[in-house]
N, C-alpha and C. Protein backbone atom coordinates (compact mmCIF):
# COMPACT_ATOMS: atom_id res chain seq x y z
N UNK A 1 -7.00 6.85 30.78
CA UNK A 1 -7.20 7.21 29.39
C UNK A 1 -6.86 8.69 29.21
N UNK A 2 -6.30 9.20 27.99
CA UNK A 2 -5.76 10.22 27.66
C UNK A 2 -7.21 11.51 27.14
N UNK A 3 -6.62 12.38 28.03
CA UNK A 3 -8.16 13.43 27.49
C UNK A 3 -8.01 13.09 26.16
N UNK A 4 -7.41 13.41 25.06
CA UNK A 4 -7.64 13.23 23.57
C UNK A 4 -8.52 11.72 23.66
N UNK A 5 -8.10 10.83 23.88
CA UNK A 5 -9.46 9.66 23.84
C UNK A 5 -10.85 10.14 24.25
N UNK A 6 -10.90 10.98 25.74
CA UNK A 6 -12.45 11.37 25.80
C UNK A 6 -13.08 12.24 24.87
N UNK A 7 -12.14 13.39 24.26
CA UNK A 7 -12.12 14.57 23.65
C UNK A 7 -12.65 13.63 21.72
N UNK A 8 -12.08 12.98 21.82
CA UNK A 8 -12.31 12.29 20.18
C UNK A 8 -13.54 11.00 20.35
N UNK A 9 -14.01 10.77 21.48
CA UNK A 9 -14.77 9.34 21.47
C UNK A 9 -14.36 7.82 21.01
N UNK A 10 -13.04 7.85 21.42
CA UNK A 10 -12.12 6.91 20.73
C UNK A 10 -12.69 5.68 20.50
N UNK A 11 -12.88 4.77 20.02
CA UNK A 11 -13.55 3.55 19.81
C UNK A 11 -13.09 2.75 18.50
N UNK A 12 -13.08 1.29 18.55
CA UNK A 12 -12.62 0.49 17.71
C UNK A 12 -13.26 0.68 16.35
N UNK A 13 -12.23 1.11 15.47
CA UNK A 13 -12.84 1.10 13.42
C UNK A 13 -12.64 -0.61 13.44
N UNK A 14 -13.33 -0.79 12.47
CA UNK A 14 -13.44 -2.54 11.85
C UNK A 14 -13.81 -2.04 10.10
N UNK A 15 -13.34 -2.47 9.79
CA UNK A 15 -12.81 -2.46 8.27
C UNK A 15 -13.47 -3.85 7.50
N UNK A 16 -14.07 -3.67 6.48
CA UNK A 16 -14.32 -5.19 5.71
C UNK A 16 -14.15 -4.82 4.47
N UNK A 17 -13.41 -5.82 4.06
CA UNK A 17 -12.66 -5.44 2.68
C UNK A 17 -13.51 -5.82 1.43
N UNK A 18 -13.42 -4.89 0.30
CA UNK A 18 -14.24 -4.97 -0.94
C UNK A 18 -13.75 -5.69 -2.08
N UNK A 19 -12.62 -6.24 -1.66
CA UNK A 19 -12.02 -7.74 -2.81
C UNK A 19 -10.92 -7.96 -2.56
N UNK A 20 -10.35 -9.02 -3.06
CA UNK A 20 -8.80 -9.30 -3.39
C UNK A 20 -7.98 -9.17 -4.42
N UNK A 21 -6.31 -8.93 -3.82
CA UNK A 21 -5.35 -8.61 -4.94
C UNK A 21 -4.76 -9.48 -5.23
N UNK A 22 -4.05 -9.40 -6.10
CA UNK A 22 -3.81 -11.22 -6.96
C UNK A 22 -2.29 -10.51 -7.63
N UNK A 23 -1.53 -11.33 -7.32
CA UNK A 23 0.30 -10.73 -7.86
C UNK A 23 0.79 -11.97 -7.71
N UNK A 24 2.49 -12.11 -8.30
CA UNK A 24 3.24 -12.91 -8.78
C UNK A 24 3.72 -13.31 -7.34
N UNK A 25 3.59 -12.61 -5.92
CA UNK A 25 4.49 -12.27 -5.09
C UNK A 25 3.84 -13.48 -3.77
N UNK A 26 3.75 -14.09 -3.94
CA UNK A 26 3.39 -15.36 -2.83
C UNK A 26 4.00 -15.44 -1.44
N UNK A 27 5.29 -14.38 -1.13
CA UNK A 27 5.50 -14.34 -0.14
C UNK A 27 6.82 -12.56 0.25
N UNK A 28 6.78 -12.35 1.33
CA UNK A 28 6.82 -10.65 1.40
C UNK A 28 8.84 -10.59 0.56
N UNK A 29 9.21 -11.91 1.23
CA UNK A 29 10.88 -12.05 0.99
C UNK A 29 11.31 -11.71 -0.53
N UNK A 30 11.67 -10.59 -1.02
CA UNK A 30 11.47 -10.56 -2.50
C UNK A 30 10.93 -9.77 -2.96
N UNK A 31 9.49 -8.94 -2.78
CA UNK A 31 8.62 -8.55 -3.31
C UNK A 31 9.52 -6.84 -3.07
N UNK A 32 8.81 -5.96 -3.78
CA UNK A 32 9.34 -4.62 -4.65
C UNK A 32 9.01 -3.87 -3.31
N UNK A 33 9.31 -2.87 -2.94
CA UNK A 33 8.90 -2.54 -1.69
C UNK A 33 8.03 -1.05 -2.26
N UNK A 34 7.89 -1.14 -3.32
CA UNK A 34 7.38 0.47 -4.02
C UNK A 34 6.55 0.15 -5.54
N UNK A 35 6.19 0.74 -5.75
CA UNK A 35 5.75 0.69 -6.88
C UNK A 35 6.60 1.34 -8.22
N UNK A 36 7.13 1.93 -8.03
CA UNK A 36 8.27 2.60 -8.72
C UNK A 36 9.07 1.09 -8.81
N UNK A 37 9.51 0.31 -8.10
CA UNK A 37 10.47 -0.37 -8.11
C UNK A 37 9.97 -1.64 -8.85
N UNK A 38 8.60 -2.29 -8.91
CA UNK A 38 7.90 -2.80 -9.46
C UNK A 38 7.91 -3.29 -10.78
N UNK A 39 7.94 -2.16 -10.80
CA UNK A 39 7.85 -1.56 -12.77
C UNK A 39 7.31 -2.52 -14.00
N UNK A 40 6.94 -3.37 -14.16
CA UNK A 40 6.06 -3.87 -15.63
C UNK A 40 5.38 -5.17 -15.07
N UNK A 41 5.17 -5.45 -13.27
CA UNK A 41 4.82 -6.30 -12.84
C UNK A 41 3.07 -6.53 -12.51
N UNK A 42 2.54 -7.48 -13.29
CA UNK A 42 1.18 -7.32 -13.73
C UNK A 42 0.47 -7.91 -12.58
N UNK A 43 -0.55 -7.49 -12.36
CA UNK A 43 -1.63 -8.62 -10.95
C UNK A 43 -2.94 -7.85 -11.39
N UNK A 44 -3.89 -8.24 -10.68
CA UNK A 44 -5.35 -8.02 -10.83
C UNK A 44 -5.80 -8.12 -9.12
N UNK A 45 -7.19 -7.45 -9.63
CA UNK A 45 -7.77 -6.86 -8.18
C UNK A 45 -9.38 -7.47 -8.04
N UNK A 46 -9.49 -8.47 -7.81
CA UNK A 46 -11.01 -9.20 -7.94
C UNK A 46 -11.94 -8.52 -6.61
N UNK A 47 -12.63 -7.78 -6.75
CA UNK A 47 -13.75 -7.18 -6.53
C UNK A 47 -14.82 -7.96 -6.06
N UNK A 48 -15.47 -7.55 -4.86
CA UNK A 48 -16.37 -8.54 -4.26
C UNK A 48 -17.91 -8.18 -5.47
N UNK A 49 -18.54 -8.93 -5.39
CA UNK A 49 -20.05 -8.83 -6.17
C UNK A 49 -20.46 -7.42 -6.08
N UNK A 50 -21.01 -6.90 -5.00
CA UNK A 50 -21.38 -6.16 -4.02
C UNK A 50 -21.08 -4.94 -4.65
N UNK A 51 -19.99 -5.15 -4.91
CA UNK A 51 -19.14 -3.49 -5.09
C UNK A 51 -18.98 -3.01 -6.50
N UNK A 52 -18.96 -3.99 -7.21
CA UNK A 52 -19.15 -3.57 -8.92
C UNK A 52 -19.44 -2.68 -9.05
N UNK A 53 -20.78 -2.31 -9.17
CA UNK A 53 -21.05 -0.76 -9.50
C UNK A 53 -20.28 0.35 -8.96
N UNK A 54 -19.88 0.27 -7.91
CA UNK A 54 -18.68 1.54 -7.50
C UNK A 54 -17.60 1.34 -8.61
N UNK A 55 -17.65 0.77 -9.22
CA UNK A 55 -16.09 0.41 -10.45
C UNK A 55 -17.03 1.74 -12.24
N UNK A 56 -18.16 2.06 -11.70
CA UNK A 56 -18.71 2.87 -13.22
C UNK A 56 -17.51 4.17 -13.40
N UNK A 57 -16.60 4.26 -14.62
CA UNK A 57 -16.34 5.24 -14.77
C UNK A 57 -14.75 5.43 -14.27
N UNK A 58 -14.15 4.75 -13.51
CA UNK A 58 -13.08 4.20 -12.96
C UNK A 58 -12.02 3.87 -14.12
N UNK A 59 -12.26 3.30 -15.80
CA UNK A 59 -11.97 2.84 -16.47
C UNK A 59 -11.08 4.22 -16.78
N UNK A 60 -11.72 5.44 -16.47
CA UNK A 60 -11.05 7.15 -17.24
C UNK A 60 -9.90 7.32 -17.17
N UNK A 61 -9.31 6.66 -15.49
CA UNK A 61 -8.37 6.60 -15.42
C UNK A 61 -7.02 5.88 -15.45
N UNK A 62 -5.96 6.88 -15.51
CA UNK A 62 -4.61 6.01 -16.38
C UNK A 62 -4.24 5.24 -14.93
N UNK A 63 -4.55 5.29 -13.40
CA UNK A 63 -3.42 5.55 -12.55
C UNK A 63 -4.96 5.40 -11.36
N UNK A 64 -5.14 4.20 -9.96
CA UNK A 64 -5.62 4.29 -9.08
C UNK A 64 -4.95 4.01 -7.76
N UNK A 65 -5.27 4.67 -6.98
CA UNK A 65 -4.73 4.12 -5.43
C UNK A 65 -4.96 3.30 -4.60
N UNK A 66 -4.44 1.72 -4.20
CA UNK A 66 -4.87 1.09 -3.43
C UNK A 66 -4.97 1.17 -2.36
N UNK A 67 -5.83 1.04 -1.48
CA UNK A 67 -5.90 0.99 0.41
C UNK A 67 -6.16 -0.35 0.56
N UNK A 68 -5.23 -0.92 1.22
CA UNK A 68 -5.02 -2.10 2.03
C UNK A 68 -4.49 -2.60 2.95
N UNK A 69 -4.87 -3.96 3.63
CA UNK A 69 -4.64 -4.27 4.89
C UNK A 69 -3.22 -5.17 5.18
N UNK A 70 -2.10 -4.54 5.56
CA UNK A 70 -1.26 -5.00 5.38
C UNK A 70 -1.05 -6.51 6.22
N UNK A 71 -2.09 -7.61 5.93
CA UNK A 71 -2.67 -9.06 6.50
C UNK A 71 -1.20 -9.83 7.13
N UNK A 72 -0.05 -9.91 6.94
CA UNK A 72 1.04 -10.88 7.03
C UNK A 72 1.74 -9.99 8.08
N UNK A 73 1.90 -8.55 8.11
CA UNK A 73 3.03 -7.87 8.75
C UNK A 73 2.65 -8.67 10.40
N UNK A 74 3.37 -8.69 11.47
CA UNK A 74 2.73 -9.01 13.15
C UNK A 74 3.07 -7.85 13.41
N UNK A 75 2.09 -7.51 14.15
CA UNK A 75 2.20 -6.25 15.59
C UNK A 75 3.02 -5.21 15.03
N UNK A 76 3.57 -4.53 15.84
CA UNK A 76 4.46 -3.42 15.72
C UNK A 76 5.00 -2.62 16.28
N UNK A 77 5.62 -1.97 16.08
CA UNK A 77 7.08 -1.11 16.76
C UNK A 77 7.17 0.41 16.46
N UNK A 78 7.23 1.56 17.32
CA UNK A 78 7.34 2.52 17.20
C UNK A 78 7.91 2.94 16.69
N UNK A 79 9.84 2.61 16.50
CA UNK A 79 10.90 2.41 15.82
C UNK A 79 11.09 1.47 15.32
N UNK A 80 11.40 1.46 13.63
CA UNK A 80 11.60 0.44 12.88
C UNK A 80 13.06 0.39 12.02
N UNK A 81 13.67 -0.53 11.39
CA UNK A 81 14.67 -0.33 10.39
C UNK A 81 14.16 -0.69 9.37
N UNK A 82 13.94 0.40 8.50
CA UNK A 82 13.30 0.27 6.98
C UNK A 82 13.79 0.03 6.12
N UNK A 83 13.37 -0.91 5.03
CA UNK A 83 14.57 -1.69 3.59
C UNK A 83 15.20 -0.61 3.24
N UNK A 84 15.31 0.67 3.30
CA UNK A 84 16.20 1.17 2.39
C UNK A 84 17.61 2.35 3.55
N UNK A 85 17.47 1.44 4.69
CA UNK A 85 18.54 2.11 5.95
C UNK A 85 18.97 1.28 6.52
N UNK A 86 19.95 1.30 7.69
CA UNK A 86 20.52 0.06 8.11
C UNK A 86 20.02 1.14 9.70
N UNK A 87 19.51 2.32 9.53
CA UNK A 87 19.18 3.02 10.93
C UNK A 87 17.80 2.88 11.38
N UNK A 88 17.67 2.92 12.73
CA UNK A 88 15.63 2.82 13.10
C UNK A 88 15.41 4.18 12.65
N UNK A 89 14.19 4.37 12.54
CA UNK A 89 13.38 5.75 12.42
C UNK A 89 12.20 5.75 12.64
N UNK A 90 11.54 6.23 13.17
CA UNK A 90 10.04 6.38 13.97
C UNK A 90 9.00 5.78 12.58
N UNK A 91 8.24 4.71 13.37
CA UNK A 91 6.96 3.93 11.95
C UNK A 91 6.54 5.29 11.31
N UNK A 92 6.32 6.15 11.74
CA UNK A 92 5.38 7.15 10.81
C UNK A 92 6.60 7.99 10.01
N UNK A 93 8.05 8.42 9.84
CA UNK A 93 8.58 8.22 9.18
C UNK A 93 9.15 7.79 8.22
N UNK A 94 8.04 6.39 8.50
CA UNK A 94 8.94 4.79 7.21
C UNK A 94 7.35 4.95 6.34
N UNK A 95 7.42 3.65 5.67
CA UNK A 95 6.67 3.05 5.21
C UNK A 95 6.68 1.66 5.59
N UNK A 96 7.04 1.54 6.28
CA UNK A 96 7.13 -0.14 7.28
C UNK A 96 5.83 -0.87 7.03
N UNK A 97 5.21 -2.05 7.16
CA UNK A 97 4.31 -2.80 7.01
C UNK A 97 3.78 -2.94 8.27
N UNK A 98 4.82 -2.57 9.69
CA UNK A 98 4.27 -2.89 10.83
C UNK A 98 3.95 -1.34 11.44
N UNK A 99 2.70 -1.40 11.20
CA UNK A 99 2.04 -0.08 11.97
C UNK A 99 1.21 -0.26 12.61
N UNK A 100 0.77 0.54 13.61
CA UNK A 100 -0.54 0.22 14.60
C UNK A 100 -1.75 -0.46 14.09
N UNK A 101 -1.83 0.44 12.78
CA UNK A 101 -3.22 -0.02 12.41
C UNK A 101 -2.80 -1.23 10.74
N UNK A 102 -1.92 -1.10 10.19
CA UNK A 102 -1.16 -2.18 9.13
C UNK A 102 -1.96 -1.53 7.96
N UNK A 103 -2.55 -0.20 7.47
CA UNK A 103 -2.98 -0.12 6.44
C UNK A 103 -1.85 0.14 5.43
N UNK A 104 -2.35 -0.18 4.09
CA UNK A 104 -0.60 0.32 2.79
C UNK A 104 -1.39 0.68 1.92
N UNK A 105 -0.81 1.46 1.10
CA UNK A 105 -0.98 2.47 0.30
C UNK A 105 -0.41 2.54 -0.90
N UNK A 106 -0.86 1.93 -2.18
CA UNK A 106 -0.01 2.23 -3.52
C UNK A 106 -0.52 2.59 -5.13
N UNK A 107 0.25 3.41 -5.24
CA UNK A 107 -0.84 3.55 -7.14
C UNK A 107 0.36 3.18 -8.13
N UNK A 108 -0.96 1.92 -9.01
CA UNK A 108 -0.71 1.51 -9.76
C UNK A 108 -1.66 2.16 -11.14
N UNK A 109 -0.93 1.64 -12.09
CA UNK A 109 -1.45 1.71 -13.78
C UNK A 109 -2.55 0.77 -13.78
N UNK A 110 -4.12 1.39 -14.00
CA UNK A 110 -5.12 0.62 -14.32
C UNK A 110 -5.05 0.46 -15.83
N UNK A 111 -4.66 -1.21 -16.03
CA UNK A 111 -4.64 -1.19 -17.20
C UNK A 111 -6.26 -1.15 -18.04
N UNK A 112 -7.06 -2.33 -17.44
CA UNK A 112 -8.23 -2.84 -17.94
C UNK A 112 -9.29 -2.61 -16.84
N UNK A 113 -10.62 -2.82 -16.92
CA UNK A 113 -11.09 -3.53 -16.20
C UNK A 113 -12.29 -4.50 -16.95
N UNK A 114 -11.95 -5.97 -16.04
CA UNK A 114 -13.13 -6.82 -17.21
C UNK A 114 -14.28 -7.23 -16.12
N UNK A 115 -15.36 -6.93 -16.25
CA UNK A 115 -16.33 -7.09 -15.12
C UNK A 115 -15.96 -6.46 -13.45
N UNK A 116 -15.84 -7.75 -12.81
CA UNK A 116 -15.29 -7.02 -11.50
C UNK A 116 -13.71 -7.17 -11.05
N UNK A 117 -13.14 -7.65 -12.21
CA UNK A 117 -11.70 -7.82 -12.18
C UNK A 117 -10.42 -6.67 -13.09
N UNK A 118 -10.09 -5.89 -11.44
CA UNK A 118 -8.87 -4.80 -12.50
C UNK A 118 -7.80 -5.43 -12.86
N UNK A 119 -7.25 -5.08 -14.11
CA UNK A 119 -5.69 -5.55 -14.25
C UNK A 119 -4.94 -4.44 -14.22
N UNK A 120 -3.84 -4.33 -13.49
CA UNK A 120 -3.32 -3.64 -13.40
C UNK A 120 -1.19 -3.86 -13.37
N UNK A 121 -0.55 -2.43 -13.16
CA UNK A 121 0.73 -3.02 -13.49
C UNK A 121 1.38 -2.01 -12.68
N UNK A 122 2.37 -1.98 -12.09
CA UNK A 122 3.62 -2.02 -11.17
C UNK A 122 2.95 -2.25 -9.75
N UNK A 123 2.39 -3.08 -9.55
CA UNK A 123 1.98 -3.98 -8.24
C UNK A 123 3.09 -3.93 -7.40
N UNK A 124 3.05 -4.15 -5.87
CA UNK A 124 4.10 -4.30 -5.48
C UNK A 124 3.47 -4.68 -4.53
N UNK A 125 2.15 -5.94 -4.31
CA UNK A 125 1.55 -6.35 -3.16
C UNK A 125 1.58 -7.43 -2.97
N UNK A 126 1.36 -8.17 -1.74
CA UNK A 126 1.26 -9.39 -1.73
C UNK A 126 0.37 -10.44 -2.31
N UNK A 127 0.01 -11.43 -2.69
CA UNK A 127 -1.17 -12.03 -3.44
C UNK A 127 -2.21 -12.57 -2.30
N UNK A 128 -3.42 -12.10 -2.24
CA UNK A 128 -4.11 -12.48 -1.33
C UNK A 128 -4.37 -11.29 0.04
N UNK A 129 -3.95 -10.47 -0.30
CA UNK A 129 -3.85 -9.27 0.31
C UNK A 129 -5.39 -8.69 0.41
N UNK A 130 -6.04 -8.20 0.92
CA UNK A 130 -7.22 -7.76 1.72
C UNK A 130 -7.31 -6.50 0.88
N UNK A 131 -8.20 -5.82 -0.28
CA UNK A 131 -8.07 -4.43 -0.74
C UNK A 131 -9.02 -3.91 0.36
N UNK A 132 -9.13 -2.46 0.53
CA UNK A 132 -10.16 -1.89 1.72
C UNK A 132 -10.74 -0.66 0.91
N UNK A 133 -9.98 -0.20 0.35
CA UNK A 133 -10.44 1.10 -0.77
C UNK A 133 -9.48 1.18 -1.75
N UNK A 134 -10.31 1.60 -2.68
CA UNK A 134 -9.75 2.25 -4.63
C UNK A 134 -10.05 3.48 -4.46
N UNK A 135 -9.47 4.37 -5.30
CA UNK A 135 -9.67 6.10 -5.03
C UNK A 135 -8.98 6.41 -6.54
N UNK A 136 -9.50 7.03 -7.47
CA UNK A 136 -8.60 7.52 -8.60
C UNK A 136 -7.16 8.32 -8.21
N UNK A 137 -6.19 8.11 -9.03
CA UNK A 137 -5.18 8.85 -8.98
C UNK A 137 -5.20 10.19 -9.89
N UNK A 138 -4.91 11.72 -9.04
CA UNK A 138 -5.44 12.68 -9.95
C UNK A 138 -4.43 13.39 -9.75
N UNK A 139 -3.49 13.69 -10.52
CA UNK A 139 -1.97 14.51 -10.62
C UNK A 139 -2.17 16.01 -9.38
N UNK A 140 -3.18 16.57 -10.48
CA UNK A 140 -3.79 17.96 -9.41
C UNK A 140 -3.85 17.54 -8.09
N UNK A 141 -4.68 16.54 -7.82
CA UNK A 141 -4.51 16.46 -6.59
C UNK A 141 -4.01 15.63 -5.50
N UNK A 142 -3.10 14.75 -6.44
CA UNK A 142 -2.24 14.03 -5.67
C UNK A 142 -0.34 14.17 -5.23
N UNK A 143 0.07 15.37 -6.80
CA UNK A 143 0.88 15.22 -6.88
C UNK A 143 1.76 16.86 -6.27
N UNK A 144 2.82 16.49 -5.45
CA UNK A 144 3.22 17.64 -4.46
C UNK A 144 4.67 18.01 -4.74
N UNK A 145 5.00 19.46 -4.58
CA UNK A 145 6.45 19.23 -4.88
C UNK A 145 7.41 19.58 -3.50
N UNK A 146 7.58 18.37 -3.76
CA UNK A 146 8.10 18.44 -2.05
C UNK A 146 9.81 18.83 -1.88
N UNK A 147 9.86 19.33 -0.91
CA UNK A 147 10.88 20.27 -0.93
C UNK A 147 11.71 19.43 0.10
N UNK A 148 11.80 18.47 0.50
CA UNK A 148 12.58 17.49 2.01
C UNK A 148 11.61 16.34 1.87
N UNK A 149 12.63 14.79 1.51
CA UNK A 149 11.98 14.30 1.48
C UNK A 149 12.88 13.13 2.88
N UNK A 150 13.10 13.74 4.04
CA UNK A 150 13.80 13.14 5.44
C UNK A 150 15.42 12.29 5.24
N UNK A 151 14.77 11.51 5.82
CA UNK A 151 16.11 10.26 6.05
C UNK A 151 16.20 9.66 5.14
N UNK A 152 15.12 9.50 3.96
CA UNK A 152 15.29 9.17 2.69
C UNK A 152 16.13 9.54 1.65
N UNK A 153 16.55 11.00 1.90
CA UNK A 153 16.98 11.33 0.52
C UNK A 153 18.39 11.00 0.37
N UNK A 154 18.77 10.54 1.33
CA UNK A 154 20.67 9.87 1.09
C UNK A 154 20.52 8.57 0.69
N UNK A 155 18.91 7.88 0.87
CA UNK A 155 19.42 6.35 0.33
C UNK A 155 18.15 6.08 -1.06
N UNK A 156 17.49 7.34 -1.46
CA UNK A 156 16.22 6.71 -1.97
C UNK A 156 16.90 6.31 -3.10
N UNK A 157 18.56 6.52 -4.03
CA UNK A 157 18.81 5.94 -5.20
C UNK A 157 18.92 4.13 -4.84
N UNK A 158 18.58 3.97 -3.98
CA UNK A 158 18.77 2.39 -3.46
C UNK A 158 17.24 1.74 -4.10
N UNK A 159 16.34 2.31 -4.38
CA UNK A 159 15.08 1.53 -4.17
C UNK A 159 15.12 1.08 -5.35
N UNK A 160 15.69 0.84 -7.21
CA UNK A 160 15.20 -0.07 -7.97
C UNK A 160 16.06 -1.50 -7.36
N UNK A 161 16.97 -1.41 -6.66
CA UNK A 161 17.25 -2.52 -6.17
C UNK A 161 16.67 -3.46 -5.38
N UNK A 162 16.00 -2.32 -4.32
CA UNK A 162 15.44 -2.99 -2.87
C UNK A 162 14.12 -3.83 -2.78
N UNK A 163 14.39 -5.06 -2.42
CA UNK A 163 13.16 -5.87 -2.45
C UNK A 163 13.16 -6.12 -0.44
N UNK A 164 11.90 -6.71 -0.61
CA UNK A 164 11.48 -6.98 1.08
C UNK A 164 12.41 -8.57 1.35
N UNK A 165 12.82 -8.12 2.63
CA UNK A 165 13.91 -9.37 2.78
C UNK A 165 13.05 -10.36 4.44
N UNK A 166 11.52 -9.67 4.59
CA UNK A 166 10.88 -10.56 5.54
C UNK A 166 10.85 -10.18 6.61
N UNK A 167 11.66 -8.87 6.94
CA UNK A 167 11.74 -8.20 8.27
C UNK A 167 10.44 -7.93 9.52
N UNK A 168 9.57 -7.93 8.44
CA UNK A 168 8.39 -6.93 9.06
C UNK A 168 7.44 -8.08 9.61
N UNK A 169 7.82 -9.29 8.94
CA UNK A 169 6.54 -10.52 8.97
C UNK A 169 7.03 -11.51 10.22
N UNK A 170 8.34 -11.10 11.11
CA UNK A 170 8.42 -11.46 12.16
C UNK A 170 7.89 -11.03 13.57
């Protein structure tokens, strides 16, 4: 074992998820690989009992961030070829579905919320997808002006095109 494992107390996280996401997208072959790319595609976020009350006040905002368990991707690869390259590039480079740990990350437009069910719009998740955390989206402190955005920036005019073609779920 690597001193950083003794040095950090390394030990297994276990995660239990606080509801499910609900989209048009029944399977990964197809689906928007971004939320940007998404764009007027509606789903909802059903909320376990339990957790309701964490939803007080949530309504303020235009814009929340999903954390979820990316459930369909298998295993994974250090180097991946990501939908929008025909080259590998290191998983923590991409946004690949197959990562060590499979968490994904996306903000959508909270449109509503009716009890424990959000509706929301430019989804770009699978239906039945595992949510793990909601977090408001807050410009101040989400939004960066980034000056290099890598191996991306020669192909990112590709993404209103690019849908998932199933790569990751092998």
């Amino acid at each position: 074992m690597s001193p950083l494992c003794y040095t950090m107390k390394m030990h297994e996280i276990i995660f239990k998820p606080i509801g499910l996401i609900h989209s048009p997208f029944k399977k990964p072959d197809g689906t928007p690989i971004q939320p940007k790319a998404a764009g007027d595609v509606e789903g909802t976020i059903e909320l376990l009992p339990e957790y309701i009350a964490g939803l007080k006040d949530l309504d303020g905002f235009s814009h929340i961030i999903l954390l979820y368990h990316f459930h369909i991707a298998k295993g994974y690869k250090l180097e991946v070829r990501p939908f929008l390259d025909n080259e590998t590039h290191g998983v923590f480079a991409t946004r690949s579905p197959s990562r060590p740990n499979r968490i994904g990350m996306s903000i959508v437009n909270l449109l509503r919320i009716d009890n424990g069910t959000l509706h929301v719009r430019g989804i770009d998740i699978l239906d039945g997808t595992p949510l793990l955390d909601i977090k408001p989206y807050v410009p101040e402190f989400d939004t960066f002006d980034a000056q290099r955005i890598g191996w991306l920036g020669s192909v990112i005019h590709k993404l209103p095109e690019a849908k998932d073609d199933g790569r990751f779920e092998k």
